[in-house]
Protein backbone atom coordinates (compact mmCIF):
# COMPACT_ATOMS: atom_id res chain seq x y z
CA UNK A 1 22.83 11.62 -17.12
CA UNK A 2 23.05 11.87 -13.30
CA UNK A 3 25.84 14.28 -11.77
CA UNK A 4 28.10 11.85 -10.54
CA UNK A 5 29.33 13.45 -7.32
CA UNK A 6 25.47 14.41 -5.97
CA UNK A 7 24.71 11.03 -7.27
CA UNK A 8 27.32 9.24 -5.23
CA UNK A 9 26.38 10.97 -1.84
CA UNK A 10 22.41 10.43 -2.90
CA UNK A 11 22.84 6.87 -3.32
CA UNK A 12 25.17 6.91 -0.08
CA UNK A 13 22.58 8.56 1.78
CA UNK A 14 19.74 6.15 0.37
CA UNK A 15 21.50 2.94 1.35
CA UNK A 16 22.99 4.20 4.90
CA UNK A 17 19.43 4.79 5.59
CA UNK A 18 17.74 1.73 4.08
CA UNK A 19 20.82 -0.24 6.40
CA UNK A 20 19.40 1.26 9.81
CA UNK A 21 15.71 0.68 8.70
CA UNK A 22 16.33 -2.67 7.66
CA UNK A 23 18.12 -3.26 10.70
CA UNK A 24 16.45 -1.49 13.57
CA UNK A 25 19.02 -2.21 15.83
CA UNK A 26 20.48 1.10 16.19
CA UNK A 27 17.44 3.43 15.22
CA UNK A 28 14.19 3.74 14.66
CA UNK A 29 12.82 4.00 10.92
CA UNK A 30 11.24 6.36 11.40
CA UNK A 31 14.88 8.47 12.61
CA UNK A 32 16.71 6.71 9.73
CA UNK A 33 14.39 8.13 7.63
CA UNK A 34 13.77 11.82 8.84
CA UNK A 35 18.16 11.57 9.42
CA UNK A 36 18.57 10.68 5.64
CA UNK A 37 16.25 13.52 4.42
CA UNK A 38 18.50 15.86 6.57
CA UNK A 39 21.67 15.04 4.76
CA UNK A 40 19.73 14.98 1.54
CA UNK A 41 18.92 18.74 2.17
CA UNK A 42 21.73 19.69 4.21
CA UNK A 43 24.48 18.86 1.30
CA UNK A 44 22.05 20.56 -1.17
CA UNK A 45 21.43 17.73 -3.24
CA UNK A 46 17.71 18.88 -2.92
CA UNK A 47 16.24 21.90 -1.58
CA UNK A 48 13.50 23.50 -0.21
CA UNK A 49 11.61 23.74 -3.38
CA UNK A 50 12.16 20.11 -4.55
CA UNK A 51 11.30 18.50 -1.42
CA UNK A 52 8.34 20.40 -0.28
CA UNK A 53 6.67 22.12 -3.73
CA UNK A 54 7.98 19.40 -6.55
CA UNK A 55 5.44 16.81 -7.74
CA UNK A 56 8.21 14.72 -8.97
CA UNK A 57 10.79 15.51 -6.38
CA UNK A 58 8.87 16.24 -3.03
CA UNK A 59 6.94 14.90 -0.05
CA UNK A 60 3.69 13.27 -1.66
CA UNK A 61 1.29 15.26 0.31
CA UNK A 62 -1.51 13.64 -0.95
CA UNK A 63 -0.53 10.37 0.77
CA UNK A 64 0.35 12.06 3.76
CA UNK A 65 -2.67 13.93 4.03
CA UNK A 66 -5.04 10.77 3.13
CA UNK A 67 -3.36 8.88 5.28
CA UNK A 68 -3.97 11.66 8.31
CA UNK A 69 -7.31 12.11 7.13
CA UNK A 70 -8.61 8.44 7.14
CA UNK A 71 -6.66 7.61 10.30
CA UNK A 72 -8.82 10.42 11.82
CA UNK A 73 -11.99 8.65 11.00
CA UNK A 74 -11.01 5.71 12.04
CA UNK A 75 -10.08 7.18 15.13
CA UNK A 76 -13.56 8.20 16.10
CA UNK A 77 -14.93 5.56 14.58
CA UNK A 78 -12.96 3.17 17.22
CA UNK A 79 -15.24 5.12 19.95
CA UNK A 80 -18.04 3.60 18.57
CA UNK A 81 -17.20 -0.45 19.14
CA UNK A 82 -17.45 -1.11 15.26
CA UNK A 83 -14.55 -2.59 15.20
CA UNK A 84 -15.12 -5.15 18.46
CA UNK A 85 -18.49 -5.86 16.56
CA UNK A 86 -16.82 -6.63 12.80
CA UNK A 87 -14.27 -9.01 14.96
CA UNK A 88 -16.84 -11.08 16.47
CA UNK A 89 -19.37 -10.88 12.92
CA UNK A 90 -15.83 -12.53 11.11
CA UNK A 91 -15.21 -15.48 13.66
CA UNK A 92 -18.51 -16.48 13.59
CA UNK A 93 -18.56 -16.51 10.11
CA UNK A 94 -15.31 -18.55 9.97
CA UNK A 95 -16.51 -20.67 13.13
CA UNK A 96 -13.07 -19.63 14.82
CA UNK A 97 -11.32 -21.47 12.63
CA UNK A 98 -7.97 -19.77 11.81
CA UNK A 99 -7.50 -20.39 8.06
CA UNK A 100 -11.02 -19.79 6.66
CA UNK A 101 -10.44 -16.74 9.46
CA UNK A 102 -7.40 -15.87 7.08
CA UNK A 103 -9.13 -16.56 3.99
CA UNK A 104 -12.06 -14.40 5.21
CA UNK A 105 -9.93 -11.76 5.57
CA UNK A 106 -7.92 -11.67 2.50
CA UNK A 107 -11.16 -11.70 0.08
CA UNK A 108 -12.72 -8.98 2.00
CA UNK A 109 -9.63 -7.09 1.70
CA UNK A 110 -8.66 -7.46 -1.93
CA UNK A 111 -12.36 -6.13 -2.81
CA UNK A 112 -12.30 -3.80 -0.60
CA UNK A 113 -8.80 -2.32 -1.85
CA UNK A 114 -10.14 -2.30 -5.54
CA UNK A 115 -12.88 -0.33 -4.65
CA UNK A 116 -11.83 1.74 -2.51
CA UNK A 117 -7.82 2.18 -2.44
CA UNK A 118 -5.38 -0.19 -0.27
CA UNK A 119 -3.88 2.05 1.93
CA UNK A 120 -7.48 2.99 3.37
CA UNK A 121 -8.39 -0.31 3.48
CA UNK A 122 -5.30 -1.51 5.72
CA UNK A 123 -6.46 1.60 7.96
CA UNK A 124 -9.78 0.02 8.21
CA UNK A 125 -9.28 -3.50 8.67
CA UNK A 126 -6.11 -3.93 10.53
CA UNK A 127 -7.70 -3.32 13.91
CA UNK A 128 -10.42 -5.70 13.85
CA UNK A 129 -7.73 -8.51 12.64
CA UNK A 130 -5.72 -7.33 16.10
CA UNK A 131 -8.64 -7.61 18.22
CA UNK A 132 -9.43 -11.14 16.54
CA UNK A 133 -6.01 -12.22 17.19
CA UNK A 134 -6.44 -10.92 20.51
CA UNK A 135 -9.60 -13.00 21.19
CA UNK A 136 -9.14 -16.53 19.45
CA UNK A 137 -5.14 -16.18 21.05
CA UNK A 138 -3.88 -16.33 17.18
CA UNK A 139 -0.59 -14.98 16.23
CA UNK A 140 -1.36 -11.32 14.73
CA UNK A 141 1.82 -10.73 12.49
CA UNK A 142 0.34 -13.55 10.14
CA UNK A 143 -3.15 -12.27 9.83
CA UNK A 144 -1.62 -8.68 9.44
CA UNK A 145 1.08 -9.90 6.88
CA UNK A 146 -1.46 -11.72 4.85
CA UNK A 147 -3.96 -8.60 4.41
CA UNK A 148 -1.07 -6.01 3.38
CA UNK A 149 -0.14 -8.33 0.75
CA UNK A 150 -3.89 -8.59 -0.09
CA UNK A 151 -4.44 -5.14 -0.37
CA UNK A 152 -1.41 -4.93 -2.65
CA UNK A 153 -2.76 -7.05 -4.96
CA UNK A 154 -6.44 -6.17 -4.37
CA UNK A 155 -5.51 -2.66 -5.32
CA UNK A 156 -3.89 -3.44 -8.50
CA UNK A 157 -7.39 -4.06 -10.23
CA UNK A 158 -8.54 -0.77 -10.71
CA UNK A 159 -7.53 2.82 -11.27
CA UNK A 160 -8.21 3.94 -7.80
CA UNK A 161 -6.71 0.38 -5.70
CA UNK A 162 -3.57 2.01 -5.40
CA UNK A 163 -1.93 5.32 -6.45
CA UNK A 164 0.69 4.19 -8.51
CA UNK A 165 -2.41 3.45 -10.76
CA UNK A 166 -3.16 6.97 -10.41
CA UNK A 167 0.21 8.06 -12.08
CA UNK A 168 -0.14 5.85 -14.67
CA UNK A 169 -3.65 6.78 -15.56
CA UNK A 170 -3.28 10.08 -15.61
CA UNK A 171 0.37 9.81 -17.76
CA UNK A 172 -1.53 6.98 -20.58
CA UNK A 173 -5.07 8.63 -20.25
CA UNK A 174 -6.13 5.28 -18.98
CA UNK A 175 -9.53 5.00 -17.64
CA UNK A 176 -10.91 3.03 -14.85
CA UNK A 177 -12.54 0.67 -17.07
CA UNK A 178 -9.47 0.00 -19.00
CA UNK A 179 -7.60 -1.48 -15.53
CA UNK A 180 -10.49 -3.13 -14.65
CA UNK A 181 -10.71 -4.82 -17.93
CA UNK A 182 -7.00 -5.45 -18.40
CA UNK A 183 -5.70 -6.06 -14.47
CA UNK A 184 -8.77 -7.85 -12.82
CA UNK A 185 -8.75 -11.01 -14.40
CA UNK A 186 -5.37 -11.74 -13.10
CA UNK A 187 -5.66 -10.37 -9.93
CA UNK A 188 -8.47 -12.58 -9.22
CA UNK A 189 -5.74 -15.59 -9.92
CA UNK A 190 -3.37 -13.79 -8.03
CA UNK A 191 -5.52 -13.81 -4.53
CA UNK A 192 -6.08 -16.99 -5.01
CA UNK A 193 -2.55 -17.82 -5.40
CA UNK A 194 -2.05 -15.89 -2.38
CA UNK A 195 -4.17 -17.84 -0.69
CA UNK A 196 -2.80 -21.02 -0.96
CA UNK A 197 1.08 -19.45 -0.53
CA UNK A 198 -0.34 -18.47 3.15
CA UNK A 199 -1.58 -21.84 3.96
CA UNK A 200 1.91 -22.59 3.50
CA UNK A 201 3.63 -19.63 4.78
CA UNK A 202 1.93 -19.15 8.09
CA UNK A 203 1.01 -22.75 8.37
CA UNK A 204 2.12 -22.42 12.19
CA UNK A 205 -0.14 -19.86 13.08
CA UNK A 206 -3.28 -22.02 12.22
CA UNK A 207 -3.60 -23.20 15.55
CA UNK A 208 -7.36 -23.78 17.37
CA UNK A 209 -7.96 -23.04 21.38
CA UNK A 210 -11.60 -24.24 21.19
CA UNK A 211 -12.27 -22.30 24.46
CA UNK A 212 -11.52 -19.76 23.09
CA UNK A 213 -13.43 -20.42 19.37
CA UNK A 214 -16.73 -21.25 22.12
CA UNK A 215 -16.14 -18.36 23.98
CA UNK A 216 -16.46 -16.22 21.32
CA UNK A 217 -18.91 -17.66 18.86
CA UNK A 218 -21.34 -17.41 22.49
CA UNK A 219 -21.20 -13.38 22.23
CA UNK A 220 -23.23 -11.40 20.85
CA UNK A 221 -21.68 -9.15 18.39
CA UNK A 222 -24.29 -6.21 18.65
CA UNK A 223 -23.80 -6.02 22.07
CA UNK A 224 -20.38 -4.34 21.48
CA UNK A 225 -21.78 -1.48 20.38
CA UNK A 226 -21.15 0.85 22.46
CA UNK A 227 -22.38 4.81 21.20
CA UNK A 228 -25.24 3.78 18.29
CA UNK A 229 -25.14 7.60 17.36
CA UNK A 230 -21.82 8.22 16.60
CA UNK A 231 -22.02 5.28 15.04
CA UNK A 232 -24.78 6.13 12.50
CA UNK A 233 -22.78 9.57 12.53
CA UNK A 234 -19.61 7.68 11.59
CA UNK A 235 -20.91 5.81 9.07
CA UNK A 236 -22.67 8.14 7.14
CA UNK A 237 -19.16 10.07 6.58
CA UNK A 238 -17.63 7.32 5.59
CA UNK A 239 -19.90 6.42 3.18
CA UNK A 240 -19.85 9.99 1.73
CA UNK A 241 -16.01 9.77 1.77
CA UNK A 242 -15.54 6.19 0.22
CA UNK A 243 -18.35 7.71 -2.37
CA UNK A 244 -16.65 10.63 -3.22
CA UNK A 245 -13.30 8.13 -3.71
CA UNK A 246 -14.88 6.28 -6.24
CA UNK A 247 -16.41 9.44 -7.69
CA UNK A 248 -13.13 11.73 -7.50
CA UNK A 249 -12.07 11.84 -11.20
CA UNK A 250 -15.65 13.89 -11.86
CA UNK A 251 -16.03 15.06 -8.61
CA UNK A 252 -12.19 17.13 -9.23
CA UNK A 253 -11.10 16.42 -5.46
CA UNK A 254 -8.30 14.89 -4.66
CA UNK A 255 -8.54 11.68 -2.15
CA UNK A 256 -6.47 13.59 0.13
CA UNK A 257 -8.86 16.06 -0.06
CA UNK A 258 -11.84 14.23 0.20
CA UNK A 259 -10.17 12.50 3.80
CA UNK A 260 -9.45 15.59 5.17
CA UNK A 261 -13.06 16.87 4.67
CA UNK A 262 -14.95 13.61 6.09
CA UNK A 263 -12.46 13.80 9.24
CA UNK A 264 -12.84 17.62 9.28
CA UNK A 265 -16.93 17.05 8.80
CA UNK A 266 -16.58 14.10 11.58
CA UNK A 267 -14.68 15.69 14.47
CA UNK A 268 -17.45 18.86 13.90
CA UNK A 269 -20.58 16.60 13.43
CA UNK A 270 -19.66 14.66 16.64
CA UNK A 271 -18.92 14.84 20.27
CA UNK A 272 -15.42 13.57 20.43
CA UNK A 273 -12.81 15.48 21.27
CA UNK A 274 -10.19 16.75 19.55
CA UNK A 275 -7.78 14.70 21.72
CA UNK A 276 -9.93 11.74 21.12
CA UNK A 277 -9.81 11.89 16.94
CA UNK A 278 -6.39 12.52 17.17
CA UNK A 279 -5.07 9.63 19.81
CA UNK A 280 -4.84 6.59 16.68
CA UNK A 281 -2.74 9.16 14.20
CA UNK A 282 0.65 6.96 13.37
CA UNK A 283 2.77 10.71 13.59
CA UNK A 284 5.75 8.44 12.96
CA UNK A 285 4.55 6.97 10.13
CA UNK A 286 3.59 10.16 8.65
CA UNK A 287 7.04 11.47 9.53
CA UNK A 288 8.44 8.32 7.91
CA UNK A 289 7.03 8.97 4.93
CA UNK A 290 7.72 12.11 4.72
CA UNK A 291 11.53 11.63 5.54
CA UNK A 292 11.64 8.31 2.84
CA UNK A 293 10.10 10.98 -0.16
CA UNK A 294 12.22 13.61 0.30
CA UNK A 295 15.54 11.04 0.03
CA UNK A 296 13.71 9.20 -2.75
CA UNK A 297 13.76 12.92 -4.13
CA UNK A 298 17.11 13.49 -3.63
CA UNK A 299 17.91 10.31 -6.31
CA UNK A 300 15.53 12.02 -8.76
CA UNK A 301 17.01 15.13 -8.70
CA UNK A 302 20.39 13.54 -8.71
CA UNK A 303 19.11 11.69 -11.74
CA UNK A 304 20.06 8.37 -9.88
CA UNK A 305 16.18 7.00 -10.40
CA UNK A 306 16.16 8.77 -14.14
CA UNK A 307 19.60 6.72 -15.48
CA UNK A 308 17.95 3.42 -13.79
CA UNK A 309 14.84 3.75 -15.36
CA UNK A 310 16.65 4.57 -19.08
CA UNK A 311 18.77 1.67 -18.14
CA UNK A 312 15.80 -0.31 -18.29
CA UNK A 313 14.71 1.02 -21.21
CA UNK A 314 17.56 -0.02 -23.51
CA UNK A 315 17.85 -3.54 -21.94
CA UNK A 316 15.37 -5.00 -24.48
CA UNK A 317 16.51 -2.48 -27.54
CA UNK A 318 12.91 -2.96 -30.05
CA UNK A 319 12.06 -6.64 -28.80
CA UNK A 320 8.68 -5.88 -27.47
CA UNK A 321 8.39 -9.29 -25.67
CA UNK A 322 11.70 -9.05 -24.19
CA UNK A 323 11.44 -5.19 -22.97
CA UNK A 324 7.80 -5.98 -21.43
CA UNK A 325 9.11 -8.75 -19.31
CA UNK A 326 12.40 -6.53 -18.39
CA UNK A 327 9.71 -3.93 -17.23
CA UNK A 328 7.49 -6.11 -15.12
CA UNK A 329 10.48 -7.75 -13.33
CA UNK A 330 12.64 -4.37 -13.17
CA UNK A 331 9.34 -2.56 -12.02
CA UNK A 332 8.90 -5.30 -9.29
CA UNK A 333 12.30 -5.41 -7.98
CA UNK A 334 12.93 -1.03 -7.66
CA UNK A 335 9.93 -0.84 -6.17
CA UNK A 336 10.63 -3.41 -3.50
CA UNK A 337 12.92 -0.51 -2.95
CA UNK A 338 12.30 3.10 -3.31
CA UNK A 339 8.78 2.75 -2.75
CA UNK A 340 6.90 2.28 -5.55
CA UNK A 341 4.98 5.54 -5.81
CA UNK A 342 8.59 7.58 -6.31
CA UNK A 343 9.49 4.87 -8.58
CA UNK A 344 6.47 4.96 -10.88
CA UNK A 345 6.31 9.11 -10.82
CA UNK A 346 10.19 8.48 -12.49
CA UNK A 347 9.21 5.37 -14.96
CA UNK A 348 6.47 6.93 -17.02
CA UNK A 349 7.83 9.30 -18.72
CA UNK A 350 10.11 6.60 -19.87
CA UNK A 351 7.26 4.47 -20.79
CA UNK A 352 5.24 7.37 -22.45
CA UNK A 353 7.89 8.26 -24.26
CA UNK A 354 8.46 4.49 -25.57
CA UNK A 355 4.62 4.02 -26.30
CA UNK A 356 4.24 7.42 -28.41
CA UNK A 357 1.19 9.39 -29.28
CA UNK A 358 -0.89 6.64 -30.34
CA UNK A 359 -0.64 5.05 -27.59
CA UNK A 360 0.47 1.80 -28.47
CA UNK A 361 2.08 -1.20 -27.55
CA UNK A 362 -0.31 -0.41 -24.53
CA UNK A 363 1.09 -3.59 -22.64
CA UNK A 364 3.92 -1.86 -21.33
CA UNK A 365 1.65 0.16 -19.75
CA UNK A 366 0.04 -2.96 -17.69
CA UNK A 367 3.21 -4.49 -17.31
CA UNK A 368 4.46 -1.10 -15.23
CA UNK A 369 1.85 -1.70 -13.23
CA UNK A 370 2.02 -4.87 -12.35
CA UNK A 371 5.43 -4.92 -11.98
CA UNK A 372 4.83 -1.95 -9.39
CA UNK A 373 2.04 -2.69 -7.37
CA UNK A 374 2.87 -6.34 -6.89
CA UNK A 375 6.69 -5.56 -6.24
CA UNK A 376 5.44 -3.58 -3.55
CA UNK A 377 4.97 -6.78 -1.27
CA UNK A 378 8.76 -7.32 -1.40
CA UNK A 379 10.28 -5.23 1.26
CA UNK A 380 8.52 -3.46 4.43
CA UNK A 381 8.98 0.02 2.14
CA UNK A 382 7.75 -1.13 -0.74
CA UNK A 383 4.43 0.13 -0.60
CA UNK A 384 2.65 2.68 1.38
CA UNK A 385 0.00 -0.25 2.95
CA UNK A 386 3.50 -1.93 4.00
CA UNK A 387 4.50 0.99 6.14
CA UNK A 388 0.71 1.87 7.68
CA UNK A 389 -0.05 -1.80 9.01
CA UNK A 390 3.43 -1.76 10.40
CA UNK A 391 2.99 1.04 12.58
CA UNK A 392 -0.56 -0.26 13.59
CA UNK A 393 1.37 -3.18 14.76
CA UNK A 394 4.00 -1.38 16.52
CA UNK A 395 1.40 0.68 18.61
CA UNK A 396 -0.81 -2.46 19.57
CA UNK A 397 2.59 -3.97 21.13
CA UNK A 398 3.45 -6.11 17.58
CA UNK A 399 6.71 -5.21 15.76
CA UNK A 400 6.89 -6.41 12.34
CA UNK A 401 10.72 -6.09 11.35
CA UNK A 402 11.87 -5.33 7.81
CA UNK A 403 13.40 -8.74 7.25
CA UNK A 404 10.22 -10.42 9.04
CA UNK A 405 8.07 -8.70 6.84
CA UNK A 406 10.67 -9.40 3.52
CA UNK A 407 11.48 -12.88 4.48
CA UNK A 408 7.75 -13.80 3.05
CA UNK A 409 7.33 -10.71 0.78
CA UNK A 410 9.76 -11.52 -1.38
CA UNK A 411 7.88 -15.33 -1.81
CA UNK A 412 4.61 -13.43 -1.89
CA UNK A 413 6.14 -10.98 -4.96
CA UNK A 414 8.21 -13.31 -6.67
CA UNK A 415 5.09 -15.46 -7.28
CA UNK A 416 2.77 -12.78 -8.27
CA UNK A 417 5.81 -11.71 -10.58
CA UNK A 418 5.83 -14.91 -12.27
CA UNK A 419 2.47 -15.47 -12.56
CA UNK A 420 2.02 -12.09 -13.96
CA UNK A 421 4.33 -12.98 -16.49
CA UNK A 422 2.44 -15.85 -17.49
CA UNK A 423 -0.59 -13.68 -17.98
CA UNK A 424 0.56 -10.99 -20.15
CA UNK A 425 2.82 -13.08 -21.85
CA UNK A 426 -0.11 -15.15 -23.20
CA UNK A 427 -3.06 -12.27 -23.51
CA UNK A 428 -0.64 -9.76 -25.12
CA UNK A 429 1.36 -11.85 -27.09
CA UNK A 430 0.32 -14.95 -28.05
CA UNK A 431 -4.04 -14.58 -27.88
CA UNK A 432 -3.73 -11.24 -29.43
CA UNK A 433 -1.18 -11.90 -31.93
């Protein structure tokens, strides 16, 4: 049961804040954020302890630290003209044409956030989309909008796509094979689904300057290289790092680990400057973060997040059908909101507790997932990719608002939701009964 008076002034605190960052007219999120966490600690609703040592109740330093660490590479790796020389490889490969552009872009980055994980692959991607905005004159926020929500759904696939996954892995004893057996085959519906909602969503920002499209299919894409040795240099880390990723459950290292190393190894390998690596790090989205956890954290310990999640729990009493779809949606919708990392460390337990030693029914372990990582399209801080593309944007001169961003989110989740549904309804209950 939460205590009702540290409760109140948590949930107080939580939805002053989420006003001003859904808002922006007042703040940044970024001050919202780091503001909330203030009063969080200042009223001692959480402490030092909770919000810097807890697993459950803290700052997630592995995503802040994987996010520094990758946004370090990528950093030095911008030195290099990779990214100018990926733009131009893509158009061509489209033939400037803005929707197979689109479609390009979401396939390559719903593999690429299964393999690897979804935050990383935003980090990577995002600035060659900017630079091909830049150069066919396309609207970016589409392009940009249209990858997150690929990498949400890309990441849901495997154990590693995104680290909700993680916790729920490491809670069930879930391997990787088990998501990739269970999650793939409707994720590969879902991009495709997401495909055709952005030829409708951003059906606007399809729009051909053929000077432009002959202008750039004309260059000459290795030509924008611009250092070939820090190149080789900065790919050979990377492909050590994305390796050791894949690798990290034998391996033992955690992927904020493994970042911090290949940026560490990088910077030392390299002659850029220390200034240099460290000119592309989003601070205030790192401080965002870190400000959104430890208010997040203030709900848990207030047992705000612990009474939701039980309330969810005894909506669907020993129908198994009934609580699997309550789970999916009620997964989707909280984490459109908390962020669903926070939100997944607080479900299962609930879940594990439900399923019992044997591990069975092991649906409502998919359907936590699903309902999690796809939710996380919903709102700007829904997911962790949300919040990194977002402050790409903002430092390249794009803002992406919260309601911009939620105004086709919630389509984008809504429909994965459903579709979701669909799928488990049918695989777990009617094929396998």
């Amino acid at each position: 049961m939460p205590h009702l008076l540290p409760a109140i002034a948590a949930c107080t605190i939580f939805l002053g804040a989420y006003v001003f960052i859904a808002t922006e007219k007042w703040v940044t999120r970024t001050a919202a954020a780091l503001g909330g966490a203030a009063l969080v600690l200042a009223l001692g609703i959480s402490d030092a302890e909770a919000a810097f040592y807890s697993e459950e109740t803290g700052v997630d330093w592995n995503v802040v630290f994987l996010l520094l660490g990758m946004m370090i590479i990528v950093s030095v790796m911008r030195e290099t003209g990779i990214f100018e020389f990926l733009a131009i490889w893509a158009a061509k490969r489209a033939r400037g044409r803005p929707f197979p552009l689109m479609v390009l872009l979401i396939l390559i980055t719903a593999v690429a956030s299964a393999l690897l994980d979804n935050v990383t692959t935003v980090l990577l991607i995002a600035p060659v989309t900017i630079l091909l905005c830049e150069r066919l004159d396309l609207p970016v926020t589409p392009y940009l909008l249209a990858e997150v929500f690929a990498s949400n759904i890309g990441g849901t696939a495997t154990l590693v796509g995104d680290p909700p996954n993680i916790i729920i892995a490491s809670r069930a004893g879930l391997s990787f094979n088990d998501f990739l057996v269970h999650l793939a085959p409707v994720v590969v519906v879902l991009v495709a689904v997401l495909v055709g909602l952005c030829r409708w969503l951003f059906a606007d920002a399809f729009r051909v300057d053929e000077e432009r499209v002959a202008e750039i299919l004309a260059l000459n894409e290795r030509e924008a290289i611009q250092d070939h040795r820090l190149l080789w240099q900065s790919l050979a880390v990377l492909a050590v790092v994305l390796a050791a990723f894949v690798l990290s459950p034998v391996l033992g290292y955690e992927p904020s680990v493994v970042a911090l190393l290949g940026a560490g190894l990088l910077v030392a390998l390299t002659r850029v400057t220390t200034e240099t690596a460290l000119q592309d790090v989003e601070w205030a989205t790192l401080a965002f973060f870190m400000g959104l956890f430890v208010m997040v954290g203030g709900l848990v310990e207030a047992g705000v997040l612990g009474a939701l999640a039980g309330g969810i729990a005894g909506f669907a009493g020993s129908d198994p059908l009934a609580f699997t779809g309550v789970l999916l949606w009620g997964s989707g919708l909280l984490s459109g909101i908390v962020d669903n990392i926070p939100y997944v460390a607080s479900m299962s337990p609930v879940v594990a507790e439900i399923v019992g030693p044997d591990g069975e029914p092991q649906v409502l372990w998919w359907a936590l997932a699903l309902g999690a990582d796809l939710g996380g399209n919903a709102t700007l801080v829904g997911a962790s990719a949300n919040v990194v593309v977002a402050g790409i944007a903002a430092r390249n001169g794009t803002a992406i608002g919260f309601w911009q961003f939620t105004r086709y989110g919630l389509v984008v989740a809504g429909t994965t939701l459903a579709v979701s549904s669909v799928y488990v309804w049918l695989r777990y209950f009617v094929v396998a009964a």
